[in-house]
N, C-alpha and C. Protein backbone atom coordinates (compact mmCIF):
# COMPACT_ATOMS: atom_id res chain seq x y z
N UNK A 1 85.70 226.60 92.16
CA UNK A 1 86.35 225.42 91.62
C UNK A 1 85.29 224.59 90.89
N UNK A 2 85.62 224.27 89.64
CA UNK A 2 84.58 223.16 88.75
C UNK A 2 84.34 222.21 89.38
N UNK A 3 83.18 221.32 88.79
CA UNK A 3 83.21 220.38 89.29
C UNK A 3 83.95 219.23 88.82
N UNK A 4 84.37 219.60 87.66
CA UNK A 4 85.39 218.56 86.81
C UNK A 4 86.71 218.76 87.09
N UNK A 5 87.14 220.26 87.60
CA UNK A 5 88.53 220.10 88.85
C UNK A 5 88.48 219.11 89.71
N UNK A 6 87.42 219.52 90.52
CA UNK A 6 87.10 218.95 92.21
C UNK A 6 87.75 217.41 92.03
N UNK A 7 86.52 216.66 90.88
CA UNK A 7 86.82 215.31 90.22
C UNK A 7 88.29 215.07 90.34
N UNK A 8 89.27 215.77 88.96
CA UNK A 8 90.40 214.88 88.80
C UNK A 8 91.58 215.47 90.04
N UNK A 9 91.25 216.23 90.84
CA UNK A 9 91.87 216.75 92.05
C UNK A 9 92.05 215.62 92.89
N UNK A 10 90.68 214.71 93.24
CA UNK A 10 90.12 213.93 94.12
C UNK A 10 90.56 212.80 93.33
N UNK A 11 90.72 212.27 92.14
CA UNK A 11 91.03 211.28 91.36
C UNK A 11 92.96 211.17 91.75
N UNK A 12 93.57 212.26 91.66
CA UNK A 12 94.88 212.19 91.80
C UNK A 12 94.76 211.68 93.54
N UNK A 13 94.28 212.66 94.41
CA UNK A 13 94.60 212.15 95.74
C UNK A 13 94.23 210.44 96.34
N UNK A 14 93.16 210.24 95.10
CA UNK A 14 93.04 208.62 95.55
C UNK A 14 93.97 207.83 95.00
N UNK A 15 94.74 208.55 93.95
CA UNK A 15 95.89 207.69 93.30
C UNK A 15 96.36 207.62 94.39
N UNK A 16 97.44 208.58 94.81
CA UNK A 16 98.24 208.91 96.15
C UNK A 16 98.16 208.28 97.29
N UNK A 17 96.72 208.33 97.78
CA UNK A 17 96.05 207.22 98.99
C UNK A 17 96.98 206.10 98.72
N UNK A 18 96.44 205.40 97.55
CA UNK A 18 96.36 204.02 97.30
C UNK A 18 97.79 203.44 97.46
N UNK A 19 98.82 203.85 96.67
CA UNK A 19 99.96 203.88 96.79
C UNK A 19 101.03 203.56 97.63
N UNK A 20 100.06 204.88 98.44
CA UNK A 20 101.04 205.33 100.08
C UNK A 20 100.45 204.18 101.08
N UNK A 21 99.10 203.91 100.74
CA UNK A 21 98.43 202.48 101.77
C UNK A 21 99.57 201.14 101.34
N UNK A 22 99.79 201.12 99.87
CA UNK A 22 100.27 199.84 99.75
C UNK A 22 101.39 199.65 100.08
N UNK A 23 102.20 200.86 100.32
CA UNK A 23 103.45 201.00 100.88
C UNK A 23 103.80 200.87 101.94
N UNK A 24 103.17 201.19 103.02
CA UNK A 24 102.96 200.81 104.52
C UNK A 24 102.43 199.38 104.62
N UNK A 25 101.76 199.40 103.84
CA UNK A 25 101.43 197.72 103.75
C UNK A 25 102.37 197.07 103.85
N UNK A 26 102.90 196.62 102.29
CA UNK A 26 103.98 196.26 101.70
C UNK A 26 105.26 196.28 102.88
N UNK A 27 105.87 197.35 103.56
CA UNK A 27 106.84 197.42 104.29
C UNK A 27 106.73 197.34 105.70
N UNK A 28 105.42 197.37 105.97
CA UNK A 28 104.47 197.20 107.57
C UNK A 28 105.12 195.47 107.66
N UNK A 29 104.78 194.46 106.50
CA UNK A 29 104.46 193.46 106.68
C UNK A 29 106.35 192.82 106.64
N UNK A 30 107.18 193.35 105.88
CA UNK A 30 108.43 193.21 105.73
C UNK A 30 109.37 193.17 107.08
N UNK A 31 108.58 194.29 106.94
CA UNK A 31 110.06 194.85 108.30
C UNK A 31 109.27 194.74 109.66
N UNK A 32 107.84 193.82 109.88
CA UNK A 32 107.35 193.72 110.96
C UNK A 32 106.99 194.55 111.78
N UNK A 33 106.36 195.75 110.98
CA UNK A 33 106.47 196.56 111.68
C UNK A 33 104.84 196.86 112.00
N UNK A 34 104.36 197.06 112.78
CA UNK A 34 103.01 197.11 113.16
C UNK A 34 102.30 198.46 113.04
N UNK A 35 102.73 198.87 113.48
CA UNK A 35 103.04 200.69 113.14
C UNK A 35 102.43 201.11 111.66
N UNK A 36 103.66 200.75 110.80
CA UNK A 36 103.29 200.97 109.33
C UNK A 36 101.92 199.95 108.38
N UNK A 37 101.96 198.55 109.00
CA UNK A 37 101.10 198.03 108.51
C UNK A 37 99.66 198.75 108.79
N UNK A 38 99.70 199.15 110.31
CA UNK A 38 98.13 200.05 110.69
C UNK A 38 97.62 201.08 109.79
N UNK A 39 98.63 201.82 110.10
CA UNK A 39 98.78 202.86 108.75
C UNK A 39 98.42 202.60 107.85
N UNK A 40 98.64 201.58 106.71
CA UNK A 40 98.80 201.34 105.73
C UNK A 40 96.98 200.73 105.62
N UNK A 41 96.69 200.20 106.24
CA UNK A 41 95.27 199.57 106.68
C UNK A 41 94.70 200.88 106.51
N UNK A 42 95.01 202.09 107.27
CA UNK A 42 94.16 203.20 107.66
C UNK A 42 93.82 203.81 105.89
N UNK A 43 95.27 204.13 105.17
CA UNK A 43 95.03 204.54 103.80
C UNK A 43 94.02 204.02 103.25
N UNK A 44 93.99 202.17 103.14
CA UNK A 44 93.46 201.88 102.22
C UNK A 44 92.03 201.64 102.64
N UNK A 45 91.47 201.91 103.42
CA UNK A 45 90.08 201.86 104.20
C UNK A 45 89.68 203.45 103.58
N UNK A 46 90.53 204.59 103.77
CA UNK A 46 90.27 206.00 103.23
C UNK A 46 90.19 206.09 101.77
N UNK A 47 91.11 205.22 100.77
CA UNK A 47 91.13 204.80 99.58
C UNK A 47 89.85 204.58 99.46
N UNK A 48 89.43 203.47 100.00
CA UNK A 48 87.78 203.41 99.40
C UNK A 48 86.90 203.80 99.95
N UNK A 49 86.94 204.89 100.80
CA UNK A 49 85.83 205.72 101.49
C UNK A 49 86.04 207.12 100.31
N UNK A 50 87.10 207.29 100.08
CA UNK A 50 87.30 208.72 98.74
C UNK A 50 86.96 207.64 97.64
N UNK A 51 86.89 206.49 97.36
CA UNK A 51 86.47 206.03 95.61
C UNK A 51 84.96 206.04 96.08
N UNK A 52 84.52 205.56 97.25
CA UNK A 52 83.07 205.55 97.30
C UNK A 52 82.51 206.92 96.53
N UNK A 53 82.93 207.52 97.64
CA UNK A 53 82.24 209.35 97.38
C UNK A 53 82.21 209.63 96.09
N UNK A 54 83.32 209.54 95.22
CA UNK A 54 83.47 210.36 94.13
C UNK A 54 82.43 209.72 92.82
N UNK A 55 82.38 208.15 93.55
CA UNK A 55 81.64 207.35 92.39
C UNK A 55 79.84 207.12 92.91
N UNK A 56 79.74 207.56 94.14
CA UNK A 56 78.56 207.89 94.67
C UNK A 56 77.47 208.15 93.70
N UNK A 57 76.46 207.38 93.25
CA UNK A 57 75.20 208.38 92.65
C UNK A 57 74.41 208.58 93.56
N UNK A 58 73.97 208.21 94.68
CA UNK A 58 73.27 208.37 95.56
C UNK A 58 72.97 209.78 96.38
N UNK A 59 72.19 209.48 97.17
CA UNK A 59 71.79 211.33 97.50
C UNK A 59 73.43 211.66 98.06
N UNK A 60 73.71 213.23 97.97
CA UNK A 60 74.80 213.50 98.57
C UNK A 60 74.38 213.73 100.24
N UNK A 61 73.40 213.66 100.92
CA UNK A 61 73.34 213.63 102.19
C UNK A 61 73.63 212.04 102.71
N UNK A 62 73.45 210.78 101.88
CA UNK A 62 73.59 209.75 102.32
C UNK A 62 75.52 209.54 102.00
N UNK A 63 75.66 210.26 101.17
CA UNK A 63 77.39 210.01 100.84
C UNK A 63 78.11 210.89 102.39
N UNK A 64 77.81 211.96 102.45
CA UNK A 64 78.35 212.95 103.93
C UNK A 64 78.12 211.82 104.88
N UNK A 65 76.97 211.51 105.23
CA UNK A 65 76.94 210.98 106.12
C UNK A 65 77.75 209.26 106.72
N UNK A 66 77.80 208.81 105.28
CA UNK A 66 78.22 207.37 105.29
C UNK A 66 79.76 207.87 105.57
N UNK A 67 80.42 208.98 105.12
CA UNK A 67 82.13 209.35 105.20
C UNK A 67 82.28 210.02 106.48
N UNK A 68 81.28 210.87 107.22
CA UNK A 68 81.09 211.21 108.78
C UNK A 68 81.41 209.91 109.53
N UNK A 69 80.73 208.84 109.05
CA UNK A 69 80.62 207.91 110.10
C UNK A 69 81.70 207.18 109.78
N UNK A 70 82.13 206.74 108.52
CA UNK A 70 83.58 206.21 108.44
C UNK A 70 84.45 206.75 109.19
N UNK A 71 84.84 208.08 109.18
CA UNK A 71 86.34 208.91 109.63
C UNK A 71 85.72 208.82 111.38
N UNK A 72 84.83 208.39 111.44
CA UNK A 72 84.44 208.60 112.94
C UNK A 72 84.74 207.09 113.28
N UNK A 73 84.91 206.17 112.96
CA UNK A 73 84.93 204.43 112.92
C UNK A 73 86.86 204.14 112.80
N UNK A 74 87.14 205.50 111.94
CA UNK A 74 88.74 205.31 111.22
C UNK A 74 89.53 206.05 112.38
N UNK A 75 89.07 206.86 113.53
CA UNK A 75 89.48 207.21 114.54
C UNK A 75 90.26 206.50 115.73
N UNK A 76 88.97 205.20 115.52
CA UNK A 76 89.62 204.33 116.37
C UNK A 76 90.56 203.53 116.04
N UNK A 77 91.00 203.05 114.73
CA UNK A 77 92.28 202.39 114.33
C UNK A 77 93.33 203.64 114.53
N UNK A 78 92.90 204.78 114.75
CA UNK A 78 94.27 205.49 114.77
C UNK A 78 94.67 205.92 116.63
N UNK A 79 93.78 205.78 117.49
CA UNK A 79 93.92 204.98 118.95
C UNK A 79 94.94 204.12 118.95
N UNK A 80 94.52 203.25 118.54
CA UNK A 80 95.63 201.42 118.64
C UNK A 80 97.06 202.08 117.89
N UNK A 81 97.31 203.20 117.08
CA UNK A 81 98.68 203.06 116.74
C UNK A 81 99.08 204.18 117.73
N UNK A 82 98.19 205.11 118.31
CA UNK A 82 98.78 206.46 119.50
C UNK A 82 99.79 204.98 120.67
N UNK A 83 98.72 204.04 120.66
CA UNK A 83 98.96 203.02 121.94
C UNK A 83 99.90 202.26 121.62
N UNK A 84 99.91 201.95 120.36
CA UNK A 84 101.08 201.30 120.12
C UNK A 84 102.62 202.02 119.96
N UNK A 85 102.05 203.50 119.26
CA UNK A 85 103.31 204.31 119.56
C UNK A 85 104.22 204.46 120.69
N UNK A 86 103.48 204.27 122.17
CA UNK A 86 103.80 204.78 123.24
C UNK A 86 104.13 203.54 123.98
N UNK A 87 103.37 202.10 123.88
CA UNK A 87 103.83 200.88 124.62
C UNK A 87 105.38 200.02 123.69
N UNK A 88 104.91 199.96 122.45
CA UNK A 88 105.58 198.60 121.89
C UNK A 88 106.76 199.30 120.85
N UNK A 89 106.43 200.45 119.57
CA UNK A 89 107.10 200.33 118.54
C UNK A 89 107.33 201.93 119.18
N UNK A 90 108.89 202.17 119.00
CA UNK A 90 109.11 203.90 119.20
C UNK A 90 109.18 204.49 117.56
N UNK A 91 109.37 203.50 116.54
CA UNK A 91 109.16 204.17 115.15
C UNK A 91 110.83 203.34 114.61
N UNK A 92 110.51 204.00 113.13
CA UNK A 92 112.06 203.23 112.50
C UNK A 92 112.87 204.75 112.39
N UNK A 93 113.67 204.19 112.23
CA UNK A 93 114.74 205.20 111.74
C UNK A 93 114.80 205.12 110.63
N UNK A 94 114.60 206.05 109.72
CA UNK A 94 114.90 206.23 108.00
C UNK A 94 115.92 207.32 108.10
N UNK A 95 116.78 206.89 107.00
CA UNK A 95 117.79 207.67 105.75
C UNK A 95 116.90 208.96 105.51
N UNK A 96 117.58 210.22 105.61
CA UNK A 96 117.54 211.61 105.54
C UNK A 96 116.89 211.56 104.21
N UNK A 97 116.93 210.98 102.43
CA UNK A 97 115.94 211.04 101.52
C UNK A 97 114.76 210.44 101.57
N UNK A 98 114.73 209.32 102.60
CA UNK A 98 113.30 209.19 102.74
C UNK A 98 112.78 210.16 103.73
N UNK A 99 113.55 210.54 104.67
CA UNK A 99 112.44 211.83 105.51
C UNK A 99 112.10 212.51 105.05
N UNK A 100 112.99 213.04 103.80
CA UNK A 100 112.60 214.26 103.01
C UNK A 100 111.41 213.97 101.84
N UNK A 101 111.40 212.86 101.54
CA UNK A 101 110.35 212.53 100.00
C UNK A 101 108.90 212.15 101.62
N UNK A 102 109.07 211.86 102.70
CA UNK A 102 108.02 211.86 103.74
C UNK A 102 107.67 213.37 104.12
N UNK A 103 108.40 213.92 103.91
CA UNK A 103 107.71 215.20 104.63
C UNK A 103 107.58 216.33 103.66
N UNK A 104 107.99 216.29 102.12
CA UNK A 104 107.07 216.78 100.78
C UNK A 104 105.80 216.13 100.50
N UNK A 105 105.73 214.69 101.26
CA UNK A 105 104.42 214.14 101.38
C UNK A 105 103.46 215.34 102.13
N UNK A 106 103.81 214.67 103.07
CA UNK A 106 102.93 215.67 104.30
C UNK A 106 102.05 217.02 104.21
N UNK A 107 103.70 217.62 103.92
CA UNK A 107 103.54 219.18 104.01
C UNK A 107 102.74 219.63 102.19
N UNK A 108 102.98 218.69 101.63
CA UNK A 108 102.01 218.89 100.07
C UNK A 108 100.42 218.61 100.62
N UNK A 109 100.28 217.19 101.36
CA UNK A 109 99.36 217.24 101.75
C UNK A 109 98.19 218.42 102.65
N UNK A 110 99.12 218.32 103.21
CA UNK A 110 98.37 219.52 104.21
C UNK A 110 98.04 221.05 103.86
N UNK A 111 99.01 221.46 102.73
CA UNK A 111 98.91 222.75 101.87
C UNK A 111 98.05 222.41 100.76
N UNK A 112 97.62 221.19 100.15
CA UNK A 112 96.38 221.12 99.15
C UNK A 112 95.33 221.22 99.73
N UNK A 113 95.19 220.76 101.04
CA UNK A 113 93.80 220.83 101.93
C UNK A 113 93.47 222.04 102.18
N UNK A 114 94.30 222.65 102.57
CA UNK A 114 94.06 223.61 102.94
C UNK A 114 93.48 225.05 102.02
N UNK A 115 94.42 224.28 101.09
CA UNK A 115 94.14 225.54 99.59
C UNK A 115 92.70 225.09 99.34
N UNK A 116 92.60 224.13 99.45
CA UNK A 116 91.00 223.82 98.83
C UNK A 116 89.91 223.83 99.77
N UNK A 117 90.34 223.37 100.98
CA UNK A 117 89.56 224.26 102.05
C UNK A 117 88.74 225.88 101.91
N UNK A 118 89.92 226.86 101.70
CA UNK A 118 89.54 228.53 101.39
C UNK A 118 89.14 228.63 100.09
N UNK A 119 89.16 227.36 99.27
CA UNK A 119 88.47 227.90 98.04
C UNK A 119 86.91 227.28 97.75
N UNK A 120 86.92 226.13 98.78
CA UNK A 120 85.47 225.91 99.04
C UNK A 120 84.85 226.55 100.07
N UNK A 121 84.80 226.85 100.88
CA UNK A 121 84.48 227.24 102.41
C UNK A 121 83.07 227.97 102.29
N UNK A 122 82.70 228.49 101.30
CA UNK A 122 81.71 228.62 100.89
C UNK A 122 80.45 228.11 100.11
N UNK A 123 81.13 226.66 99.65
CA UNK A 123 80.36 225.72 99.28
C UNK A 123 79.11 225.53 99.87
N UNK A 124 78.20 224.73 99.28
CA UNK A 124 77.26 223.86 100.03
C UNK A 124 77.30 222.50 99.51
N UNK A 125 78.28 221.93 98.43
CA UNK A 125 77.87 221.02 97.88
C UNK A 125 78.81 219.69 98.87
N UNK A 126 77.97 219.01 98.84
CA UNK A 126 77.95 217.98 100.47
C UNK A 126 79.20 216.95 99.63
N UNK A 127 79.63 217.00 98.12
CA UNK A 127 80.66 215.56 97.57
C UNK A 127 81.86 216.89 97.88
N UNK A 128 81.61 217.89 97.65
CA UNK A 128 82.90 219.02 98.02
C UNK A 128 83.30 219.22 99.46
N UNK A 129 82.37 219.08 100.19
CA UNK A 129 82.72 219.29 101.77
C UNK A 129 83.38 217.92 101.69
N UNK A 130 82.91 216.88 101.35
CA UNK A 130 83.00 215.68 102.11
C UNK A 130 84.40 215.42 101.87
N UNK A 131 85.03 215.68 100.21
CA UNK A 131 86.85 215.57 100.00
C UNK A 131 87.15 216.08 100.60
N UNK A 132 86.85 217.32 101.15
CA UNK A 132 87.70 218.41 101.40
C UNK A 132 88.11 217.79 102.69
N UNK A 133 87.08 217.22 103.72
CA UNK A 133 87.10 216.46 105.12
C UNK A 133 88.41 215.39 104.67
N UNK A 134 88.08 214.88 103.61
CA UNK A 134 88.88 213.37 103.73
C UNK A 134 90.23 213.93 103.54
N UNK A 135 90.01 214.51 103.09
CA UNK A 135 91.67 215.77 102.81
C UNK A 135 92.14 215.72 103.78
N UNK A 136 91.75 216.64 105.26
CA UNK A 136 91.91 217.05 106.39
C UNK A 136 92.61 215.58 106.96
N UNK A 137 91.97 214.56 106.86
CA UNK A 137 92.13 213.70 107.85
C UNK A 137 92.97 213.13 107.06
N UNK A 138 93.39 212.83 106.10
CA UNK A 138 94.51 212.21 105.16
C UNK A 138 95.84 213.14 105.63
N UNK A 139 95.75 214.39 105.34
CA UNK A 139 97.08 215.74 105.39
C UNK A 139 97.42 215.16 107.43
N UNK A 140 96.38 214.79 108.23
CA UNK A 140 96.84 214.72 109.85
C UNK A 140 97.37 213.88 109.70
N UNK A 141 97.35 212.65 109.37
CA UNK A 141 97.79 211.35 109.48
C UNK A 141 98.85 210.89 109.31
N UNK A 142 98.98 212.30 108.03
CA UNK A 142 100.18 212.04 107.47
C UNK A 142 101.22 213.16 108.06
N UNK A 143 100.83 213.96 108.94
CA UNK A 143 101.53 214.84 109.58
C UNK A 143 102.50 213.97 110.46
N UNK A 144 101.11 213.19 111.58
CA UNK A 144 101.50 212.36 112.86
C UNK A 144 102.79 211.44 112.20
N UNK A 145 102.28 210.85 111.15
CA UNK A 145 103.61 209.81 110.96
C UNK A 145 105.05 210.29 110.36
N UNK A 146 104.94 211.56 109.71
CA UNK A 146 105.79 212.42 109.31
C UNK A 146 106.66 212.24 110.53
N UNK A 147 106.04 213.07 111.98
CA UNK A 147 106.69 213.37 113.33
C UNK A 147 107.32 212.59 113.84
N UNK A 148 106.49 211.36 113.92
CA UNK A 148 107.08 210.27 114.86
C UNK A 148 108.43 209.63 114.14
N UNK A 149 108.12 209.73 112.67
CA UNK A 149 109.45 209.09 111.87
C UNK A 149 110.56 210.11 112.35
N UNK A 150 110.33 211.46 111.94
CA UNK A 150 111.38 212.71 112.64
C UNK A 150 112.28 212.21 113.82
N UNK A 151 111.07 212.03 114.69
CA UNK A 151 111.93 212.10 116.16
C UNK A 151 112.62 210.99 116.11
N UNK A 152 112.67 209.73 115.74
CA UNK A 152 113.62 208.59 116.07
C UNK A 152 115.23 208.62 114.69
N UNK A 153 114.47 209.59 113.85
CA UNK A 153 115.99 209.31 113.18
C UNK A 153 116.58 210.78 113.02
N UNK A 154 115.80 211.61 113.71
CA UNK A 154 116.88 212.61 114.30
C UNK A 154 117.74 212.73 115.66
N UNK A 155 118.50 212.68 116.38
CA UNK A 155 118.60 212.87 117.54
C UNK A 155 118.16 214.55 118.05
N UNK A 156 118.52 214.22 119.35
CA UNK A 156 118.18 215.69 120.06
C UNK A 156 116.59 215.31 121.31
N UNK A 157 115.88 214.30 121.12
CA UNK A 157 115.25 214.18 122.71
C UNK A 157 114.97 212.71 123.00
N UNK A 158 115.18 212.77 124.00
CA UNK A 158 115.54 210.97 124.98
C UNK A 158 114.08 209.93 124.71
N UNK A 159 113.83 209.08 125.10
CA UNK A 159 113.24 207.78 124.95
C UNK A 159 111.62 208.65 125.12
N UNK A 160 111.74 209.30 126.32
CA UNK A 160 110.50 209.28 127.32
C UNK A 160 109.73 210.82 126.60
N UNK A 161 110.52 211.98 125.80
CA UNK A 161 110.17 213.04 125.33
C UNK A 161 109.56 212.42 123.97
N UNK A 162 110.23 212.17 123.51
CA UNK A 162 109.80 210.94 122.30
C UNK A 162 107.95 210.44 122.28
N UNK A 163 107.99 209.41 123.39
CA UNK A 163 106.68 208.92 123.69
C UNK A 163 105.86 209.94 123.93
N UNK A 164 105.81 211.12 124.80
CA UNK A 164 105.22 212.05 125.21
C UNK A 164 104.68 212.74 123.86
N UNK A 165 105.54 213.23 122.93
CA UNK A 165 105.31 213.89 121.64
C UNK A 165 104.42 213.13 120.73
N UNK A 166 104.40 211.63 120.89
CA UNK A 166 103.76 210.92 119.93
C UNK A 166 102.40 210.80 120.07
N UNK A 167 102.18 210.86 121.67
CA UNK A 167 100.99 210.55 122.28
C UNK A 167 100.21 211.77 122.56
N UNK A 168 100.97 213.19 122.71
CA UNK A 168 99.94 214.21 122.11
C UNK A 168 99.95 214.55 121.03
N UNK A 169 100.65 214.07 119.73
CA UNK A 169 100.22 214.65 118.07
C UNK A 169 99.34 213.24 117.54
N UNK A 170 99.25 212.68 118.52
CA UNK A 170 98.31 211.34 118.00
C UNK A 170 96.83 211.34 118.44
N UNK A 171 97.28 211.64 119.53
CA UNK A 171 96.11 211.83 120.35
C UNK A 171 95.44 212.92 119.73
N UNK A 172 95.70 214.02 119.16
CA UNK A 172 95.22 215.45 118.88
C UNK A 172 94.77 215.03 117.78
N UNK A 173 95.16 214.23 116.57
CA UNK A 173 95.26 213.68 115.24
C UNK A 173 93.94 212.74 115.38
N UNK A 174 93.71 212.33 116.39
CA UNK A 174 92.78 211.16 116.70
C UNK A 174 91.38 211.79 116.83
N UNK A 175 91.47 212.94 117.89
CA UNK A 175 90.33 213.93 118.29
C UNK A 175 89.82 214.50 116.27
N UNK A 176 90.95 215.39 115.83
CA UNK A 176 90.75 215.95 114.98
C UNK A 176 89.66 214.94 113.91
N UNK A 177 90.32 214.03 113.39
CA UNK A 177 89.83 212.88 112.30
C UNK A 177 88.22 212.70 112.40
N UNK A 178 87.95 212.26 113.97
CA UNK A 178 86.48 212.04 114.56
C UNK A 178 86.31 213.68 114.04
N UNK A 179 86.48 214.46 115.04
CA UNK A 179 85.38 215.76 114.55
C UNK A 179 85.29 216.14 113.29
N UNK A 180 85.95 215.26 112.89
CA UNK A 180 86.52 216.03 110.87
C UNK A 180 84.85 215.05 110.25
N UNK A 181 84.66 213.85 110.87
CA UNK A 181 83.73 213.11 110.55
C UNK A 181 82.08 213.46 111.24
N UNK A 182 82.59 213.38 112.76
CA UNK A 182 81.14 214.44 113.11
C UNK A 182 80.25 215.36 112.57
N UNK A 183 81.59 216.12 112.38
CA UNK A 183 80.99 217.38 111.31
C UNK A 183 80.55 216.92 110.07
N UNK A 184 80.24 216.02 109.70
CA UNK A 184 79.68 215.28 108.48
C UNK A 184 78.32 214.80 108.73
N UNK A 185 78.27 214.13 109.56
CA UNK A 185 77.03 213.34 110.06
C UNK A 185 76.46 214.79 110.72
N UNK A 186 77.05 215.57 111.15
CA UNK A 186 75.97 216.50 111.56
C UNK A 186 75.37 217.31 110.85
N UNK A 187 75.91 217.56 108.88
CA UNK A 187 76.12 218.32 108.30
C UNK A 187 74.04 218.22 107.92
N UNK A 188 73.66 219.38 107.66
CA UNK A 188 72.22 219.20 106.90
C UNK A 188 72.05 219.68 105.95
């Protein structure tokens, strides 16, 4: 992959970030919802951890490392929403076209990472690992909230299966993000 792909690849997904942050924002703050505002916080903190990188001149070991330690810092805001998933907010219920334009989110997300994952994997270049990471942890995030939206405006499992599901794809989502960042700061 060029490096002038990599660029406007990484240029579109920070469009996307930005967007999807202001939207959770925007409707976090509307509909009171705490949940989505976190979220929406989480994008736009990743928004400018991907504009940093890409606009980085600095050594690329100081860029890995500064986005290791971010996604390792961005872990813990995604704690407070596993906790909040499970004590305070069970999620909203959305209309069947927004689940669906949410989970072409997702599942686009998570299939670009991935594609670009196996087409770098052989890389060494530390601004290519480092999207590819922010990828990873952008495509989870957006998995977890995909799910949790699922379960409350589908029926089919009770209050307490609900919480249980949220709190291990959050929890797992939470682990993942940190090691997605570890592996950065450890990178040489």
């Amino acid at each position: 992959m060029s490096a002038e792909n990599t660029q406007r690849i990484a240029l579109i997904s920070l469009g996307l970030n930005m967007a999807y942050s202001a939207y959770h924002i925007i409707f976090g703050v509307t509909a009171a919802s705490w949940w989505l505002f976190t979220i929406g916080i989480y994008y736009a903190i990743l928004s400018c951890v991907r504009f940093a990188v890409l606009q980085s001149k600095v050594h690329e070991g100081i860029a890995l490392r500064f986005t290791g330690i971010m996604l390792m810092l961005l872990s813990l805001p995604l704690v407070g929403t596993v906790i909040l998933a499970f004590v305070k907010e069970r999620g909203k219920e959305f209309h069947l076209i927004v689940m669906l334009v949410m989970a072409i989110y997702a599942f686009t997300k998570i299939t670009l990472a991935s594609v670009n994952w196996v087409k770098s994997r052989k890389s060494t270049s530390a601004k290519l690992i480092t999207l590819r990471n922010l990828s990873f942890a952008d495509a989870f995030v957006s998995m977890f909230s995909l799910q949790r939206s699922m379960l409350v405006s589908f029926e089919g499992m009770t209050e307490t299966e609900i919480r249980i599901m949220n709190v291990a794809t959050g929890s797992a989502v939470c682990i993942i993000v940190f090691l997605l960042g570890l592996s950065l700061v450890r990178k040489k």
